[in-house]
N, C-alpha and C. Protein backbone atom coordinates (compact mmCIF):
# COMPACT_ATOMS: atom_id res chain seq x y z
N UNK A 1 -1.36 24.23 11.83
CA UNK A 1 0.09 24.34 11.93
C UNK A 1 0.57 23.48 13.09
N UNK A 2 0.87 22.76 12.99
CA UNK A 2 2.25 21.51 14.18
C UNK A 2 3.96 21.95 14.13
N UNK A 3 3.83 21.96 15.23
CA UNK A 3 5.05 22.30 15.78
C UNK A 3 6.02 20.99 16.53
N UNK A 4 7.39 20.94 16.39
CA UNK A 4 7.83 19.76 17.09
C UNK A 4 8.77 20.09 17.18
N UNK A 5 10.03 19.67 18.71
CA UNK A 5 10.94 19.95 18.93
C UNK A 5 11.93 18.73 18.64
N UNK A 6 12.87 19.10 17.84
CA UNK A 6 14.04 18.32 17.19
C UNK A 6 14.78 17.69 18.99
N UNK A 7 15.09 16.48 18.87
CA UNK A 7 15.91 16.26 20.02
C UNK A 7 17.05 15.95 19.69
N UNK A 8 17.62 16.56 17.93
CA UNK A 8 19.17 16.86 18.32
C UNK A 8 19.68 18.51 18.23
N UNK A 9 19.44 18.76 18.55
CA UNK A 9 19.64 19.98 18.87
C UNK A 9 19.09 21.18 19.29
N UNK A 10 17.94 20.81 19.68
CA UNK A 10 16.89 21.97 20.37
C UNK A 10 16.25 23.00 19.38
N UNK A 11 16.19 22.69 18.12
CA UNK A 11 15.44 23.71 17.37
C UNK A 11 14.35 23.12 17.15
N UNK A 12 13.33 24.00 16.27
CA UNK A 12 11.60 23.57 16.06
C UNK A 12 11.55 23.75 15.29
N UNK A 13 10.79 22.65 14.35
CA UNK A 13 10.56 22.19 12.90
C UNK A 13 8.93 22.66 13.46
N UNK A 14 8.37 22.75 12.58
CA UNK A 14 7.14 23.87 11.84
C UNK A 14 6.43 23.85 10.67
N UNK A 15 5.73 23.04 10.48
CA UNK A 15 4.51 21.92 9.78
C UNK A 15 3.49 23.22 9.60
N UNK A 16 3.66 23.92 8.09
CA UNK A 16 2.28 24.42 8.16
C UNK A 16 1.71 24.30 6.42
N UNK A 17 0.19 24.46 5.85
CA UNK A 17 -0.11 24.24 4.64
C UNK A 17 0.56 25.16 3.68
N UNK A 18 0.51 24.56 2.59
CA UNK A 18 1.78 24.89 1.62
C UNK A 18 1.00 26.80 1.16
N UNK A 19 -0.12 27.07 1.47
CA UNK A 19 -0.41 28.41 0.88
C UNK A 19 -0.61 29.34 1.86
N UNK A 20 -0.12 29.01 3.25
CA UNK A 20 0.68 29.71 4.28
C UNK A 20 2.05 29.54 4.32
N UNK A 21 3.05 29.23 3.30
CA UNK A 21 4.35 29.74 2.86
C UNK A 21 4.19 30.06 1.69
N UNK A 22 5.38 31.08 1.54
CA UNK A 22 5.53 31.76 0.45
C UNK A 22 5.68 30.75 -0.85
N UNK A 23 5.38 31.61 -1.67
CA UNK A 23 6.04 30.88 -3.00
C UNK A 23 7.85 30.63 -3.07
N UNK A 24 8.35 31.54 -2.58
CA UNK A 24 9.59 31.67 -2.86
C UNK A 24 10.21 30.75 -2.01
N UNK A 25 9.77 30.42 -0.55
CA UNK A 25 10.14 29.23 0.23
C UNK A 25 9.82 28.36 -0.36
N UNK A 26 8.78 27.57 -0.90
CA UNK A 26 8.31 26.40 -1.88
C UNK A 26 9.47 26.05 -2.58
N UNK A 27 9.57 27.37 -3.43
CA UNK A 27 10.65 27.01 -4.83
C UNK A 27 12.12 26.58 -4.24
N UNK A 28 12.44 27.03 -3.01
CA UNK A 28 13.86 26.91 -2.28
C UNK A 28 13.39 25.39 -1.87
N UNK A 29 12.35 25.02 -1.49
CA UNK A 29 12.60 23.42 -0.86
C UNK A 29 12.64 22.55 -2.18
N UNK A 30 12.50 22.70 -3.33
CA UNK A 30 12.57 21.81 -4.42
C UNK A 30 13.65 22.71 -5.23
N UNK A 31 14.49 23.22 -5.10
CA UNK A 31 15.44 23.90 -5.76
C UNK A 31 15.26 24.14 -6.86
N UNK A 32 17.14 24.44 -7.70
CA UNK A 32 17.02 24.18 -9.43
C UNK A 32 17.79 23.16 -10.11
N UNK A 33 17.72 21.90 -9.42
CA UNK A 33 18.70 21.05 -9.74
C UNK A 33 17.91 20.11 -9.29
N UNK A 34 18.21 18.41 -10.43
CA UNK A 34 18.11 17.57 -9.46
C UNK A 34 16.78 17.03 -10.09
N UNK A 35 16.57 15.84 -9.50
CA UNK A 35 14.91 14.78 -9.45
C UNK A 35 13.70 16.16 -9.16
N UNK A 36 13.69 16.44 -8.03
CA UNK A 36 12.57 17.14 -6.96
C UNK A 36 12.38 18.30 -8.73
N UNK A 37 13.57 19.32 -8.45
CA UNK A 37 13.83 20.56 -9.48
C UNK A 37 12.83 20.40 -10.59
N UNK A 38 13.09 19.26 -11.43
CA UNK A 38 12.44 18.39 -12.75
C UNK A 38 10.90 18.30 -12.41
N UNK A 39 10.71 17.42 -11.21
CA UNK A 39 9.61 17.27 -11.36
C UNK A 39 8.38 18.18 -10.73
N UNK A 40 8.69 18.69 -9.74
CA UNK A 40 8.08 19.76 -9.40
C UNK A 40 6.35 19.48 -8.74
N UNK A 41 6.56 18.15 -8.09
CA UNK A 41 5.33 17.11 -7.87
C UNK A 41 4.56 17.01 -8.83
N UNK A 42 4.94 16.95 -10.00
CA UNK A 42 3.80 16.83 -10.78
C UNK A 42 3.73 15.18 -11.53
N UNK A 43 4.31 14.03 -11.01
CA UNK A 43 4.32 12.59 -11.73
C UNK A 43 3.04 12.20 -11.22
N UNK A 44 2.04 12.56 -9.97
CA UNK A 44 0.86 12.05 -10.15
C UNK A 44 0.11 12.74 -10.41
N UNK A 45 -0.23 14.03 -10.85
CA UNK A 45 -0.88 14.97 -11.47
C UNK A 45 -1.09 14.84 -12.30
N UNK A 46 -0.29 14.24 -13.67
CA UNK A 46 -0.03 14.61 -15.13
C UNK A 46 -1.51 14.01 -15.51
N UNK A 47 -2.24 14.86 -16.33
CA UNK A 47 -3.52 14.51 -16.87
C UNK A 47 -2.93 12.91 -17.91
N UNK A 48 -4.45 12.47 -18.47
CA UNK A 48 -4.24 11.62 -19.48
C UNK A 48 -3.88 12.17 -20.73
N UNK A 49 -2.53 10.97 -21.18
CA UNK A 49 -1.94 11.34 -22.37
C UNK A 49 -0.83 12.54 -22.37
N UNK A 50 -0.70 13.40 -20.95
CA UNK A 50 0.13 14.19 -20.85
C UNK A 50 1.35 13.64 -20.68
N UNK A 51 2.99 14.05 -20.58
CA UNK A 51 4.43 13.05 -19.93
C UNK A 51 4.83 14.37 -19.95
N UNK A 52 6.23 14.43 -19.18
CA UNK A 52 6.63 15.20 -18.69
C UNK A 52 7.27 16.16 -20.02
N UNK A 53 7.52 15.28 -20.81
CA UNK A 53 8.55 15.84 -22.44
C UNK A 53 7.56 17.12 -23.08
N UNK A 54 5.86 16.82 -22.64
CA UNK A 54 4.84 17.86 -23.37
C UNK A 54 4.74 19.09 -22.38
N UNK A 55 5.07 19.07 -21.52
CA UNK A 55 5.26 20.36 -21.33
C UNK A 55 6.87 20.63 -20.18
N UNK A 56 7.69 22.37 -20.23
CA UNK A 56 8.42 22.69 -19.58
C UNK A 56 8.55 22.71 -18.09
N UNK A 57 9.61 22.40 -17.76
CA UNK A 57 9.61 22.56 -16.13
C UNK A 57 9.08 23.96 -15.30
N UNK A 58 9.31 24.91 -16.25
CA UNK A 58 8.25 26.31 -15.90
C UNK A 58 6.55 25.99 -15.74
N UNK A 59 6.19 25.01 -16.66
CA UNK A 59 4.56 24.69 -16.58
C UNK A 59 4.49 24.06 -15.24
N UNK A 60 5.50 23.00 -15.42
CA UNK A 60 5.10 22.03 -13.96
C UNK A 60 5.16 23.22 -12.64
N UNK A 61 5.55 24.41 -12.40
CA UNK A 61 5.98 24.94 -11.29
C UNK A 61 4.89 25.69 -11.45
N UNK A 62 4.46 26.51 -12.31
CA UNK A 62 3.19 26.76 -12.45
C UNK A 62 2.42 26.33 -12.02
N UNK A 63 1.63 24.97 -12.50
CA UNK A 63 0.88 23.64 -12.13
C UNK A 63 0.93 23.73 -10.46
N UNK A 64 2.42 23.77 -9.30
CA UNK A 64 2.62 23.45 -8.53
C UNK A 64 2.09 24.92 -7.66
N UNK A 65 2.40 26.01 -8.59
CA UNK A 65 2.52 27.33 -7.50
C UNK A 65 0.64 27.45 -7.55
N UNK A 66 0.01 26.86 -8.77
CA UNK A 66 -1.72 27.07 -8.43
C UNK A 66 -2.08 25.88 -7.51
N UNK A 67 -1.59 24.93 -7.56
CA UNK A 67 -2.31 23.79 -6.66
C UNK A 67 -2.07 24.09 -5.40
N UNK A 68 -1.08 24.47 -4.61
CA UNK A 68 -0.62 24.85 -3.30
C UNK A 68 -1.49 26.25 -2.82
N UNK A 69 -1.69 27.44 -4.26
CA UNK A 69 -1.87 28.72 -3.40
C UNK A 69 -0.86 28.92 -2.80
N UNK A 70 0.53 28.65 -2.75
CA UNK A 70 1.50 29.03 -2.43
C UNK A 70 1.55 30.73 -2.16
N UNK A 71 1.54 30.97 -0.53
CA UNK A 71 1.41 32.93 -0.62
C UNK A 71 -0.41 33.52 -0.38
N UNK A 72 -1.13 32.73 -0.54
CA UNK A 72 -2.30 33.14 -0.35
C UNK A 72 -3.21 32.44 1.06
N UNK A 73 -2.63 33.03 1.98
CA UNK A 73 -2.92 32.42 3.28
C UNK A 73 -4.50 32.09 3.36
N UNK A 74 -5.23 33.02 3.20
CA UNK A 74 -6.66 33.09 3.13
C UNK A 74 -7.25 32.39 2.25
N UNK A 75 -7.08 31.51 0.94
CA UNK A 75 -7.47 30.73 0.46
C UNK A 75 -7.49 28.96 1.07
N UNK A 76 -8.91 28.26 0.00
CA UNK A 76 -8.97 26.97 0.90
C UNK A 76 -8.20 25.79 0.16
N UNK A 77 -7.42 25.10 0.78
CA UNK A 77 -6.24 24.55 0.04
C UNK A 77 -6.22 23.57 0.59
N UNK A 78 -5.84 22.29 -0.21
CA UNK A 78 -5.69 20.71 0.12
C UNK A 78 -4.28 20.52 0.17
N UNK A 79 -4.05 21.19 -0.83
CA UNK A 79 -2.52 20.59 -1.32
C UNK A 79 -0.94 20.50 -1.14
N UNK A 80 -0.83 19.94 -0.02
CA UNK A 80 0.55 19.76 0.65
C UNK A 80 0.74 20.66 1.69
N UNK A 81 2.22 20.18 2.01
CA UNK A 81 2.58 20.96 3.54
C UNK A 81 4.19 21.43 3.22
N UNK A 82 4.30 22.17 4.02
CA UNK A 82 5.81 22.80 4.27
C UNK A 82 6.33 22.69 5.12
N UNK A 83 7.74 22.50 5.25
CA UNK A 83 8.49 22.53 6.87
C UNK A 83 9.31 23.16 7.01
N UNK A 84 9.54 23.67 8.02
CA UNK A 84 10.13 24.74 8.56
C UNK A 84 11.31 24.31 9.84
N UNK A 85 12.99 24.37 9.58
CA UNK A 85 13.43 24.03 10.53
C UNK A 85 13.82 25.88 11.30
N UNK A 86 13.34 25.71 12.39
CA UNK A 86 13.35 26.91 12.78
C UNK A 86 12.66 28.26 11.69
N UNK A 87 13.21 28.97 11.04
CA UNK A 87 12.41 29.69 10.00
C UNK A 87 13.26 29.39 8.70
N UNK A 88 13.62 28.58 8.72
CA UNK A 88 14.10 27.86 7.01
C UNK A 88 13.32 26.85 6.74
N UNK A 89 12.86 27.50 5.48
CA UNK A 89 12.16 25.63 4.53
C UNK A 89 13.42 24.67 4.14
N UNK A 90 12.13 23.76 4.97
CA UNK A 90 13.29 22.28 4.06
C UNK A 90 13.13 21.29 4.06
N UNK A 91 11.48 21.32 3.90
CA UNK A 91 10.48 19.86 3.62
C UNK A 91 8.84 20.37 3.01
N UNK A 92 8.60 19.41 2.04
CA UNK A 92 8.10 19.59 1.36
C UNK A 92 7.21 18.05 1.39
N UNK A 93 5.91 18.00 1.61
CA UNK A 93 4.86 16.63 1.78
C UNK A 93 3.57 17.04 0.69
N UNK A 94 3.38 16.36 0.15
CA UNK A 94 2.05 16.01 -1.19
C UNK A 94 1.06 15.30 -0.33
N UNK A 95 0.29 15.86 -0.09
CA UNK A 95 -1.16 15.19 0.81
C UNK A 95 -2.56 15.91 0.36
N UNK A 96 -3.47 15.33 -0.14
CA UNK A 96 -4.67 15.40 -0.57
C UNK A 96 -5.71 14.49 -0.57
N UNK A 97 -6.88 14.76 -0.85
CA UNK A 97 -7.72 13.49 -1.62
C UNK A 97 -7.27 12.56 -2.43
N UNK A 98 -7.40 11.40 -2.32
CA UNK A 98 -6.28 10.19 -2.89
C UNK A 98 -6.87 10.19 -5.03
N UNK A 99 -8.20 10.80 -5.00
CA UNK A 99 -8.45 10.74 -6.40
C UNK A 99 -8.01 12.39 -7.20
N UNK A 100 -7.45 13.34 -6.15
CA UNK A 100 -6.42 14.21 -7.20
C UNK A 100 -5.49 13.79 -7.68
N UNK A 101 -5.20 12.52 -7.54
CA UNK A 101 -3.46 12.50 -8.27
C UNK A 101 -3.75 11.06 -9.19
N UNK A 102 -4.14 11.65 -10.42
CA UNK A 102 -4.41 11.21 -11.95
C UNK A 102 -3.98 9.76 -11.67
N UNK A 103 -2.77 9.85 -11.68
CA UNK A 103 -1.55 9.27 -11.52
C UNK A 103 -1.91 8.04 -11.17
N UNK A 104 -2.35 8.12 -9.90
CA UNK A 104 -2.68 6.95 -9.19
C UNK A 104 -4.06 6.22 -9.57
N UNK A 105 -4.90 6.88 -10.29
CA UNK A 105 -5.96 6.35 -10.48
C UNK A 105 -6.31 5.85 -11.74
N UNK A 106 -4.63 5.94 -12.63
CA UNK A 106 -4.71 5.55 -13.80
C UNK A 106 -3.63 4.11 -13.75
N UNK A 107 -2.99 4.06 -12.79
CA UNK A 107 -1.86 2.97 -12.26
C UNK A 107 -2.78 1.59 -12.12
N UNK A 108 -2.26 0.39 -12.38
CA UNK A 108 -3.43 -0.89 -12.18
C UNK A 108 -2.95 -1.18 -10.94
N UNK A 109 -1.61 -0.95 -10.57
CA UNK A 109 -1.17 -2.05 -9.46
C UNK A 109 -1.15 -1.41 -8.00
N UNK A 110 0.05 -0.05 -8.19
CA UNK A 110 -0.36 0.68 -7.09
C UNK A 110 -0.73 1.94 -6.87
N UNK A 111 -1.88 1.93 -6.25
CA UNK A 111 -2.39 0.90 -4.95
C UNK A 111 -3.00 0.39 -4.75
N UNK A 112 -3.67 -0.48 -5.79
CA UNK A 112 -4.54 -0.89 -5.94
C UNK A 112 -4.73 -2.62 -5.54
N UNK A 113 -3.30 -2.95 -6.25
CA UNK A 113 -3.03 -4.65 -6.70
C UNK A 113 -3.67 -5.19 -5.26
N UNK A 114 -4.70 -6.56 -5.49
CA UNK A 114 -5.39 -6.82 -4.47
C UNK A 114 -6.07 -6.74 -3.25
N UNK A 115 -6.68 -5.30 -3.49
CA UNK A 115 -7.64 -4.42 -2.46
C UNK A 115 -8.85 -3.99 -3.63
N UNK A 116 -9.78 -3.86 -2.93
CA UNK A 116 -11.40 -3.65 -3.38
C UNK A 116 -11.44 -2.47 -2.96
N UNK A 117 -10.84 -1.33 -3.76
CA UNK A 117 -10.90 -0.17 -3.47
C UNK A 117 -11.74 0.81 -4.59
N UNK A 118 -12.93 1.47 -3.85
CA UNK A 118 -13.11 2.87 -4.94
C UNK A 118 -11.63 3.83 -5.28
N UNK A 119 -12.02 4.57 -6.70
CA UNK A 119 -10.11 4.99 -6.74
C UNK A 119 -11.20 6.26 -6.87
N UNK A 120 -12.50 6.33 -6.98
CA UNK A 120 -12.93 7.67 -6.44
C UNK A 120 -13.40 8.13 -5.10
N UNK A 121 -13.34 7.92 -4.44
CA UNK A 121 -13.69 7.67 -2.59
C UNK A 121 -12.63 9.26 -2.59
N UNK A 122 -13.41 10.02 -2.24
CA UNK A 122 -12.36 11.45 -1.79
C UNK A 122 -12.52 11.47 -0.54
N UNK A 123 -12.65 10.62 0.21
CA UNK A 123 -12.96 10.58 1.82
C UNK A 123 -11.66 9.93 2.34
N UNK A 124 -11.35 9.15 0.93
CA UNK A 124 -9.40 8.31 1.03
C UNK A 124 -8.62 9.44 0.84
N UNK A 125 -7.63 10.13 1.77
CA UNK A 125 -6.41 11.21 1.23
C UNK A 125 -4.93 10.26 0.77
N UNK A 126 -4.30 10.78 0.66
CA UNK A 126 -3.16 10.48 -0.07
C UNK A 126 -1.81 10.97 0.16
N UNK A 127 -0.25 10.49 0.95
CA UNK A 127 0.96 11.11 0.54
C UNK A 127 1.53 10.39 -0.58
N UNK A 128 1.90 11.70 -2.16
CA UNK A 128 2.87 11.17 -2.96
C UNK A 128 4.11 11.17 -2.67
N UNK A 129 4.28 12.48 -1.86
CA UNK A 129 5.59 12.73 -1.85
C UNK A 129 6.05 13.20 -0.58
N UNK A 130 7.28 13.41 0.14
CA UNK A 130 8.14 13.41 0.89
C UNK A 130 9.23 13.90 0.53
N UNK A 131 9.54 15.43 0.70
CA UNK A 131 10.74 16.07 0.09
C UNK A 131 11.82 16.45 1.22
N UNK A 132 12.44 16.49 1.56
CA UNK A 132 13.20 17.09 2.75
C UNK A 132 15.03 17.42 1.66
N UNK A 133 15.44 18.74 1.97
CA UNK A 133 16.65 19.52 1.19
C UNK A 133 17.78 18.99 1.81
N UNK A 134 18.38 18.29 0.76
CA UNK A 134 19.87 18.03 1.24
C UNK A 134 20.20 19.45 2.36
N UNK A 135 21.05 18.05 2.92
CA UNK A 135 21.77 19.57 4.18
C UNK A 135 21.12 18.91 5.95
N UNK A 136 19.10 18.63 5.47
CA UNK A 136 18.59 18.61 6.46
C UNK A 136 17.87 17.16 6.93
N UNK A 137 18.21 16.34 6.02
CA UNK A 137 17.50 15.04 6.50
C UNK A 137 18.23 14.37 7.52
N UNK A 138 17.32 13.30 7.79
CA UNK A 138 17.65 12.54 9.44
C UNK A 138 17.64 13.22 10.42
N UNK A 139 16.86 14.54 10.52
CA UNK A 139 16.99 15.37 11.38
C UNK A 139 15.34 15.63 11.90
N UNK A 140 14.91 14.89 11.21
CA UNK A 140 13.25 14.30 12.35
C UNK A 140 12.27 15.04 11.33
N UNK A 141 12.74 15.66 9.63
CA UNK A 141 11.38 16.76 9.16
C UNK A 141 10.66 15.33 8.78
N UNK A 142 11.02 14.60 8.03
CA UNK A 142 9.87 13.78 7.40
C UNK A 142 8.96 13.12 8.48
N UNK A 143 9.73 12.99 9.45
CA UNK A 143 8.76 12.42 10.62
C UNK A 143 7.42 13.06 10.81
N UNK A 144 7.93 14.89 11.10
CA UNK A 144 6.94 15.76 11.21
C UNK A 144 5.95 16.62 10.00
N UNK A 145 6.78 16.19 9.05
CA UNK A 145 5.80 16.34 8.06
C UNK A 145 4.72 15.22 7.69
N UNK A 146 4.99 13.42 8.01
CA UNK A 146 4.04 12.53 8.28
C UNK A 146 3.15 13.08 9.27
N UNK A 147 3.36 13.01 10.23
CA UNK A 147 2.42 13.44 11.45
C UNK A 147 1.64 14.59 11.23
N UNK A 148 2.13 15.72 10.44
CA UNK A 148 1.46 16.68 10.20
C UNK A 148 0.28 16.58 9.16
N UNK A 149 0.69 15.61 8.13
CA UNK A 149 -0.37 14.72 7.03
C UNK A 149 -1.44 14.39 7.46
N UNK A 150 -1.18 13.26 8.36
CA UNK A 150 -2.42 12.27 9.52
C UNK A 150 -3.07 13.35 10.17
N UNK A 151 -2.98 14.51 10.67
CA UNK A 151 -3.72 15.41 11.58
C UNK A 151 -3.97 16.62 10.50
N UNK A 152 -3.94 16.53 9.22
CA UNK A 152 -4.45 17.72 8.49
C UNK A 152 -5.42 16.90 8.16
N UNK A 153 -5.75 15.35 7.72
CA UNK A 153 -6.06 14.69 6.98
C UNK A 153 -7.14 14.54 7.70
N UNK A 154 -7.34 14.32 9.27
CA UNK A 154 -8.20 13.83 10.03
C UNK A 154 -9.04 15.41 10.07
N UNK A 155 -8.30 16.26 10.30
CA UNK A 155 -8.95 17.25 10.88
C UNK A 155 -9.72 17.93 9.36
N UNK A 156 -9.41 17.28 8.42
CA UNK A 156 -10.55 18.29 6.98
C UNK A 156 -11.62 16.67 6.76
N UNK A 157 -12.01 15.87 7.65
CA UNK A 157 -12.71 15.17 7.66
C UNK A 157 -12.59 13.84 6.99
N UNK A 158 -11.20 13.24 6.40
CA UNK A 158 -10.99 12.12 6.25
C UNK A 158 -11.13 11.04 7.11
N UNK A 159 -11.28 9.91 5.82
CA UNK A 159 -11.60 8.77 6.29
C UNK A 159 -10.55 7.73 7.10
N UNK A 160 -9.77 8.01 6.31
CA UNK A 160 -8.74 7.41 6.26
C UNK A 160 -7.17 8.47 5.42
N UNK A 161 -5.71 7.86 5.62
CA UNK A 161 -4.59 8.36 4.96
C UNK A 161 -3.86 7.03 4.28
N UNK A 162 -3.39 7.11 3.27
CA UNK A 162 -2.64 6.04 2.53
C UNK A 162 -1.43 7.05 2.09
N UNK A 163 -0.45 5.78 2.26
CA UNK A 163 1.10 6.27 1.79
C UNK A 163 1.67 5.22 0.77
N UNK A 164 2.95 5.42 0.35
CA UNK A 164 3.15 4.42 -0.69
C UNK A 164 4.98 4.38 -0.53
N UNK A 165 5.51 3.97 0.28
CA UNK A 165 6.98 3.96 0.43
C UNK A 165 7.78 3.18 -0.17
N UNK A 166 8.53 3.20 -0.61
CA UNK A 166 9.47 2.08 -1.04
C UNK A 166 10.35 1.67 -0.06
N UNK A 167 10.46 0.36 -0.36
CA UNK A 167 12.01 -0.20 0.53
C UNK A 167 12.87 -0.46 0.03
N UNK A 168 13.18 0.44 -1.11
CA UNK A 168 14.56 0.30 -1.19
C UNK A 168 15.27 1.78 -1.20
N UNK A 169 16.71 1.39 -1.44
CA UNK A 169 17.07 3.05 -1.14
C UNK A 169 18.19 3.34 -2.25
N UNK A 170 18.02 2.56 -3.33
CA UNK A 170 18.06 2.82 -4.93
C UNK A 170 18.17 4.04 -5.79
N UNK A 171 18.37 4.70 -6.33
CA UNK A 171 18.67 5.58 -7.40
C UNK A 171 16.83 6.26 -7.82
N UNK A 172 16.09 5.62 -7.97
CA UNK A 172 14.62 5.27 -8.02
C UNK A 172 14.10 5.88 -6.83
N UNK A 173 14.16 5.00 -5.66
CA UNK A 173 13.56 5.74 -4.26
C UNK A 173 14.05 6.64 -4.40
N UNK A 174 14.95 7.69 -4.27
CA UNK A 174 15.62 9.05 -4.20
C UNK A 174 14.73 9.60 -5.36
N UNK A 175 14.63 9.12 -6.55
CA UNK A 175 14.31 10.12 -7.60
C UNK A 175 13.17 10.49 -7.19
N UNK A 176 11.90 9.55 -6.36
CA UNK A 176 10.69 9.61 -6.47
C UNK A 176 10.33 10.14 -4.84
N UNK A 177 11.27 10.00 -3.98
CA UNK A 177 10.91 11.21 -2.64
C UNK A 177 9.57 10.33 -2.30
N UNK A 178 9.32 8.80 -2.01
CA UNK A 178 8.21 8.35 -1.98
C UNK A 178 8.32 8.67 -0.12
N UNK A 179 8.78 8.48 0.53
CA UNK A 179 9.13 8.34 2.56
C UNK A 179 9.38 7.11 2.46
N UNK A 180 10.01 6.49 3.96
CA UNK A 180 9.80 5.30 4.03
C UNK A 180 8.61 4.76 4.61
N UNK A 181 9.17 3.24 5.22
CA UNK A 181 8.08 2.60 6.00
C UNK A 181 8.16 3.44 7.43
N UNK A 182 9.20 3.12 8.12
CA UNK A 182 9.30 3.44 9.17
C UNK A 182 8.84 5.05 9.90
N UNK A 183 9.20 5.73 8.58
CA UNK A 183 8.41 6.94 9.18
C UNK A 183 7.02 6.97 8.96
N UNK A 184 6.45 6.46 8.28
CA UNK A 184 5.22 6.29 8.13
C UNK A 184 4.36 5.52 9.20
N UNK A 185 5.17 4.45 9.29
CA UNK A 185 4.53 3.96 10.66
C UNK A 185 4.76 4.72 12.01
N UNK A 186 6.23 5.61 12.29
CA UNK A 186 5.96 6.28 12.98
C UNK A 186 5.30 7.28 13.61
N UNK A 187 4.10 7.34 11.86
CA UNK A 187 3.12 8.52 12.26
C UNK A 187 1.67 7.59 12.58
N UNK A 188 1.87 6.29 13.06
CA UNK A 188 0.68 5.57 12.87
C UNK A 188 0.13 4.83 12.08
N UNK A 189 0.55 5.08 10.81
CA UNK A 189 0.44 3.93 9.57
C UNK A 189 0.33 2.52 9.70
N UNK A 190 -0.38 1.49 9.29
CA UNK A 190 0.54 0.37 9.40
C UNK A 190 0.33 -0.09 7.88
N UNK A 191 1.34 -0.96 7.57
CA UNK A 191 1.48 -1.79 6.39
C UNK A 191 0.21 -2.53 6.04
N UNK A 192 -0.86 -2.07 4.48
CA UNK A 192 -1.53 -3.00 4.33
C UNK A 192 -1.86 -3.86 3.14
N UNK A 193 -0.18 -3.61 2.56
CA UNK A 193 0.00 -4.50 1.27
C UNK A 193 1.13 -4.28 0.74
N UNK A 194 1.59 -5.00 -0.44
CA UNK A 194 2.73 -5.27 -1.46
C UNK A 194 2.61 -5.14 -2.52
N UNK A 195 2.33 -4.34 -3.24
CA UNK A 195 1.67 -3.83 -5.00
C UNK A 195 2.94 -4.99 -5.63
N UNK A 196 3.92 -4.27 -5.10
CA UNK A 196 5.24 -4.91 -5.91
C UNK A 196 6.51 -4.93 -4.68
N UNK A 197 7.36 -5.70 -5.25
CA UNK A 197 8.49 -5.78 -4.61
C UNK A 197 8.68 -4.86 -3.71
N UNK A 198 9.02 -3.62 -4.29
CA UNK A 198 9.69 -3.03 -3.68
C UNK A 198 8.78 -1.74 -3.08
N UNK A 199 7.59 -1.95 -3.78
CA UNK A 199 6.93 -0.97 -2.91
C UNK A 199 5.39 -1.26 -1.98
N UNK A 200 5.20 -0.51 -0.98
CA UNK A 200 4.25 -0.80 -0.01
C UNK A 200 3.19 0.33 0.30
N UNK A 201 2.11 -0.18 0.83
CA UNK A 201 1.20 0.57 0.66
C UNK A 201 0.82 0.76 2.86
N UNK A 202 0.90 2.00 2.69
CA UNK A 202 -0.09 2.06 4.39
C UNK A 202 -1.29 2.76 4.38
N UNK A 203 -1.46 2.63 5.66
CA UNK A 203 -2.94 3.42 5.63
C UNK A 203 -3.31 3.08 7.82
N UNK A 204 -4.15 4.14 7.40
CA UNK A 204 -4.18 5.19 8.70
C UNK A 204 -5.39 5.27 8.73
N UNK A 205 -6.92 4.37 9.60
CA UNK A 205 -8.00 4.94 9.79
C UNK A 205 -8.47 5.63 10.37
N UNK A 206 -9.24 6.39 10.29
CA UNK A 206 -10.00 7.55 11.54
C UNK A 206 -11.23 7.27 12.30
């Protein structure tokens, strides 16, 4: 659990794994409306041959409330983080082994496009996502939910962390909650490629 003090206004944001918060906080940081609502982190999950049309947004939350352990403190869990501004959720980070998320290991380009990478290496972790609840962004969570990534990531024995941000701030970036650069590098990241235009790849060694 990481703790960090906001310097606009003196409250503490509160970085802890997603199955040391409740389920019911989870479901409040991705609401019932909206991109996040729909997808429910599940665009790099989706097995082969699965799309979102084959199964309901109830499955995907399902899908989401077993992968987290959401509520089951005592269980051993990879899968994402929660944030806490003072004792309200209102960030939500996808961080794991970089070969849980289907997604990516079925993609040709990113993250792959011109790097000599195993896409099974589970020693590589992974952020898909970056959620923070209208109301509360620019208010330093994604910062501390990066930082909280890099030091969960290091500390369950990774090799390394890779992120995947976009630069743009498009209809697209919003739908997909990728982070940016800048916070990413603010957690240490640096830039170590261009799949495509508009999106970038970092990474964080240990």
């Amino acid at each position: 659990m990481s703790r960090q003090r906001t310097a606009w206004d003196d409250r503490t944001i509160t970085v802890v794994p997603a199955n040391k918060a409740t389920w019911e906080d989870l479901r409040f940081v991705f609401g019932d409306r909206g991109p996040s609502a729909r997808c429910q982190c599940q665009r790099y999950k989706l097995h082969r041959l699965e799309s979102f049309r084959s199964f309901p947004v109830e499955e995907r939350a399902l899908r989401l409330r077993d992968q987290t352990r959401a509520g089951h403190p005592s269980s051993v869990t990879t899968s994402g983080l929660v944030a806490y501004l003072d004792h309200e959720p209102v960030g939500w980070c996808a961080v794991e082994p970089r070969p849980a998320y289907e997604g990516l290991l079925r993609n040709n380009r990113v993250p792959w496009s011109g790097r000599d990478e195993r896409k099974d290496d589970e020693s590589v972790w992974a952020v898909t996502c970056l959620l923070v609840r209208a109301g509360f962004r620019r208010r330093g969570v994604s910062s501390a939910l990066a930082k909280a990534a890099v030091e969960l990531a290091r500390e369950r024995g990774a090799r390394a962390l890779e992120a995947y941000p976009m630069t743009t701030t498009d209809a697209l970036s919003e739908e997909l909650h990728p982070g940016t650069v800048s916070v990413f590098a603010d957690a240490g990241l640096t830039e170590i490629g261009r799949p495509t235009q508009r999106r970038a790849v970092m990474r964080i060694d240990f």
